[in-house]
C-alpha atoms as a PDB file:
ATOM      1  CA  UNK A   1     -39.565-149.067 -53.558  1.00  0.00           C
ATOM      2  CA  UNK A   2     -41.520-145.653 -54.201  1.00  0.00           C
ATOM      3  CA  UNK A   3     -41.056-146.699 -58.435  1.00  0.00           C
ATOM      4  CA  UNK A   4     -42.391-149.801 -57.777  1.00  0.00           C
ATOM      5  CA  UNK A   5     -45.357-148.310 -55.755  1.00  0.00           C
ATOM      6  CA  UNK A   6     -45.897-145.935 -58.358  1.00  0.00           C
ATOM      7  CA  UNK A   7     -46.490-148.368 -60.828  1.00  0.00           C
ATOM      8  CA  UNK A   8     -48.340-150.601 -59.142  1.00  0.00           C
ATOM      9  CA  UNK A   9     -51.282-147.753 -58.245  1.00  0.00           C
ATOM     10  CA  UNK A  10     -50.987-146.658 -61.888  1.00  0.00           C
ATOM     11  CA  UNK A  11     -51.489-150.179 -62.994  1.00  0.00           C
ATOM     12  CA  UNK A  12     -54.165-151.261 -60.803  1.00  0.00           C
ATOM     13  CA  UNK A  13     -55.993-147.493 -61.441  1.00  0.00           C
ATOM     14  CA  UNK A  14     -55.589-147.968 -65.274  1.00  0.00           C
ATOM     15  CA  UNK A  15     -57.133-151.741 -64.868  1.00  0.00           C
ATOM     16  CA  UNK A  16     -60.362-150.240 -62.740  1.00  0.00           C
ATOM     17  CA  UNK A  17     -61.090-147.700 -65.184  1.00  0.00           C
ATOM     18  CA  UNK A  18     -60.782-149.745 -68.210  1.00  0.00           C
ATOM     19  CA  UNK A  19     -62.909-152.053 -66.308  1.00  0.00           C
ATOM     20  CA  UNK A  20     -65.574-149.847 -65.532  1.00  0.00           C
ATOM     21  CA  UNK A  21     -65.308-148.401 -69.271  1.00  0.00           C
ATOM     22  CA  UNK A  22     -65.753-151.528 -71.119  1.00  0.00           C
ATOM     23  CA  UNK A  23     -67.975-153.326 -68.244  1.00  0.00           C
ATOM     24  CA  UNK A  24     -70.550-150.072 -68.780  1.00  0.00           C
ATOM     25  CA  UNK A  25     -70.616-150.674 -72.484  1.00  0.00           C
ATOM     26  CA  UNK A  26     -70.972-154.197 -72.113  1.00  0.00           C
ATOM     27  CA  UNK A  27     -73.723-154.587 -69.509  1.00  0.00           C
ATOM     28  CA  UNK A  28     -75.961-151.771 -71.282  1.00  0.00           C
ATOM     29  CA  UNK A  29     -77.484-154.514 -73.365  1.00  0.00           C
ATOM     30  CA  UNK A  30     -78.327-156.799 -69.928  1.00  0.00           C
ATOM     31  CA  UNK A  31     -79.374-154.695 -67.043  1.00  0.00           C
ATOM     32  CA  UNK A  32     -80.419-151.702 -65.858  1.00  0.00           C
ATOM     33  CA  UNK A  33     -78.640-148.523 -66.758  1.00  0.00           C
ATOM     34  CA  UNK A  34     -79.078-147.213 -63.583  1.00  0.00           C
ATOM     35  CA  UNK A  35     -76.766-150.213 -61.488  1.00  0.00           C
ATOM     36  CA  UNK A  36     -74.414-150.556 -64.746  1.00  0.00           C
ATOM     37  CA  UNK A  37     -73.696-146.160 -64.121  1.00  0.00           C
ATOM     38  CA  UNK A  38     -73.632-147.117 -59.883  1.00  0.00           C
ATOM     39  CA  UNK A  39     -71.241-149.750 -60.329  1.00  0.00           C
ATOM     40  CA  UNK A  40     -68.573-148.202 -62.668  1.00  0.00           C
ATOM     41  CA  UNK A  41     -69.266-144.869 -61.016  1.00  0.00           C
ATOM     42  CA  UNK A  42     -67.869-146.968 -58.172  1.00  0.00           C
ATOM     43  CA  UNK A  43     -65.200-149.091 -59.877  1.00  0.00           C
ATOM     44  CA  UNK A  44     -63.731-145.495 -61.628  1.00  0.00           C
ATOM     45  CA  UNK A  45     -64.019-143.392 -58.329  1.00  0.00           C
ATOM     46  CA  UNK A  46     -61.523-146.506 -56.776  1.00  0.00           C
ATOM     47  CA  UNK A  47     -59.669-146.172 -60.603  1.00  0.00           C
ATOM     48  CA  UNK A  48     -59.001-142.240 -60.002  1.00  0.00           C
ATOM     49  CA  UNK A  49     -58.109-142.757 -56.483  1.00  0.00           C
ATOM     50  CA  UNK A  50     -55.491-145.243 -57.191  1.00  0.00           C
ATOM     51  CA  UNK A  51     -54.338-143.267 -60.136  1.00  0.00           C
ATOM     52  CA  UNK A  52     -53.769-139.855 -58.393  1.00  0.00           C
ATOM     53  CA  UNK A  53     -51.725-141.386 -55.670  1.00  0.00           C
ATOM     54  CA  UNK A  54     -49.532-143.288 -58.318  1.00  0.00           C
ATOM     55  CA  UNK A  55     -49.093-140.006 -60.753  1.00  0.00           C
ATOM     56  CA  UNK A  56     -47.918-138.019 -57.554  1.00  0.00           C
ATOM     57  CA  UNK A  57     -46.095-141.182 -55.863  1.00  0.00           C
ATOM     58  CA  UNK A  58     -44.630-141.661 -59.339  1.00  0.00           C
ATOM     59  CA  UNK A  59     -43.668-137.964 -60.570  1.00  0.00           C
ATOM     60  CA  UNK A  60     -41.725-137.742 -57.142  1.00  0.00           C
ATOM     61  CA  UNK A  61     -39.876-140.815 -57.603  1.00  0.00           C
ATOM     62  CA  UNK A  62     -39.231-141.099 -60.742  1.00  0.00           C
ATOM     63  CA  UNK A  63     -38.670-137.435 -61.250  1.00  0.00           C
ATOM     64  CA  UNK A  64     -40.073-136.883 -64.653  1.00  0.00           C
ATOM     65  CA  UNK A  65     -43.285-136.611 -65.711  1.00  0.00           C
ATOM     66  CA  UNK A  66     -43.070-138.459 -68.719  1.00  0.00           C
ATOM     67  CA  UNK A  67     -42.325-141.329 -67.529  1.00  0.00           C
ATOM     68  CA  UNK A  68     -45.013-141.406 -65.274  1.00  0.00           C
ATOM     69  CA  UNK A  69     -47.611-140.844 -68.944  1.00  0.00           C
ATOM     70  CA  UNK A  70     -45.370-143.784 -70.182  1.00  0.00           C
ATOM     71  CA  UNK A  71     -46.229-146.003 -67.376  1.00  0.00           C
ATOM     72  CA  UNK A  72     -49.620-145.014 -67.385  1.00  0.00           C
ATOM     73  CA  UNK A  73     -50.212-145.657 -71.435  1.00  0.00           C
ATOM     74  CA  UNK A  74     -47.988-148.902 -71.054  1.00  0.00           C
ATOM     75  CA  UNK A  75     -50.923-150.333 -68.704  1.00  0.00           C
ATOM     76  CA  UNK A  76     -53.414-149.570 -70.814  1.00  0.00           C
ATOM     77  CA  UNK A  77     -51.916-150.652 -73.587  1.00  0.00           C
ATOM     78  CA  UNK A  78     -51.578-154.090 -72.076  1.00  0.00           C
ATOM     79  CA  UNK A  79     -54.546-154.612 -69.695  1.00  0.00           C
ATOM     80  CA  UNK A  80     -57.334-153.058 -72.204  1.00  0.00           C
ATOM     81  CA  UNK A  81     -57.260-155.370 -75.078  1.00  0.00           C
ATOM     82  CA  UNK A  82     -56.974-158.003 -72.717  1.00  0.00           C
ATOM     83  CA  UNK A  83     -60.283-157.061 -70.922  1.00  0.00           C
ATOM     84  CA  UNK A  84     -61.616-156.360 -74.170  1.00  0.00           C
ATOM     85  CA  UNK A  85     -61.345-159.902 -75.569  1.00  0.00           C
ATOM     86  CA  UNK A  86     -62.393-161.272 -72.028  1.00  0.00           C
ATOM     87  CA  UNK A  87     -65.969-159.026 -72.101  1.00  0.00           C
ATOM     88  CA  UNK A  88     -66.275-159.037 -75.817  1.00  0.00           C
ATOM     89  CA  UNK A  89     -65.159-162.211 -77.064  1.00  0.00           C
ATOM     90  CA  UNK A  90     -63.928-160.047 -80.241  1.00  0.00           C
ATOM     91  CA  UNK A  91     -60.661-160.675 -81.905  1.00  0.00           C
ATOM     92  CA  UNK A  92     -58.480-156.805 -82.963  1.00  0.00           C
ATOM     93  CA  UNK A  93     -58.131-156.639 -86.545  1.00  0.00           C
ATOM     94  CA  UNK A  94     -54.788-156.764 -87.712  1.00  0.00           C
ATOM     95  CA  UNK A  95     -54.341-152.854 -87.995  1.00  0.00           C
ATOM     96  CA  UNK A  96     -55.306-152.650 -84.318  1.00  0.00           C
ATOM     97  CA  UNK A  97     -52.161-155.512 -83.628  1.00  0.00           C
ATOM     98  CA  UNK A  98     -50.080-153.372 -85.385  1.00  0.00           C
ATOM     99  CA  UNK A  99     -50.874-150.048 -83.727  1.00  0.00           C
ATOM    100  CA  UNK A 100     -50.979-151.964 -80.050  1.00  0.00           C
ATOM    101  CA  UNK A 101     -47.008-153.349 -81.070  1.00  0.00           C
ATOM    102  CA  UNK A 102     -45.930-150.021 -81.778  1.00  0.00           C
ATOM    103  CA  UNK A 103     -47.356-148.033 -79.015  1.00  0.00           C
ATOM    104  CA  UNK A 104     -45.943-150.797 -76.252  1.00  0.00           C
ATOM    105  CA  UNK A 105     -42.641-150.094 -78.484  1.00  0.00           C
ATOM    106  CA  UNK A 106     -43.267-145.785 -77.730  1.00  0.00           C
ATOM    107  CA  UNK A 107     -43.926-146.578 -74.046  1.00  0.00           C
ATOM    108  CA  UNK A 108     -40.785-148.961 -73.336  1.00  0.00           C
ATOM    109  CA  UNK A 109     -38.323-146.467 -75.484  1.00  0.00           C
ATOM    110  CA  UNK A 110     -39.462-143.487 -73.162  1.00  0.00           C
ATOM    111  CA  UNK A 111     -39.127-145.670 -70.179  1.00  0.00           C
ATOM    112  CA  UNK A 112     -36.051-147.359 -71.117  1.00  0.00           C
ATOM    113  CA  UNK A 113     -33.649-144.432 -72.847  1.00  0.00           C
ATOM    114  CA  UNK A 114     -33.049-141.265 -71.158  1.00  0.00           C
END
């Protein structure tokens, strides 16, 4: 139960901060830089919150620090170009494909062999 907590608050931290990252860059062209830095000041405080308790929830259950990093770069790795696409409307180039494939292939080999 604590693993799955773990990655759950590593997950949803990792999605909040990429959020907040790519919302920021996005909404600079629209609005007012002053409520764009409020609201993913806001959005990453939640992000670091969520990721602090899953790193420490994580490193105790898991017990191994690496695979904690793995989880961590496995979210991103998923929910970011995801996001991206959804804010940006912009397709990866095939050299970003191929660098996405083989860093989800790093982060399940560290999680999966001991």
């Amino acid at each position: 139960m604590m693993k799955l907590l773990a990655i759950v608050l590593i997950a949803v931290g990792e999605i909040l901060a990429i959020y907040a990252e790519l919302y920021s860059a996005h909404q600079m062209q629209y609005k007012n830089t002053q409520l764009v830095f409020w609201i993913a000041f806001l959005l990453m405080t939640l992000a670091g919150a969520s990721l602090l308790g899953g790193y420490m929830i994580g490193y105790k259950a898991f017990d191994n620090i690496w695979v904690v990093v793995a989880i961590s770069v496995g979210s991103i790795l998923v929910v970011e170009p995801i996001v991206a696409y959804i804010l940006f409307k912009e397709i990866p180039t095939r050299g970003a494909v191929i660098g996405l494939i083989l860093g989800m292939a790093g982060t399940l080999t560290s999680i999966f062999i001991k």
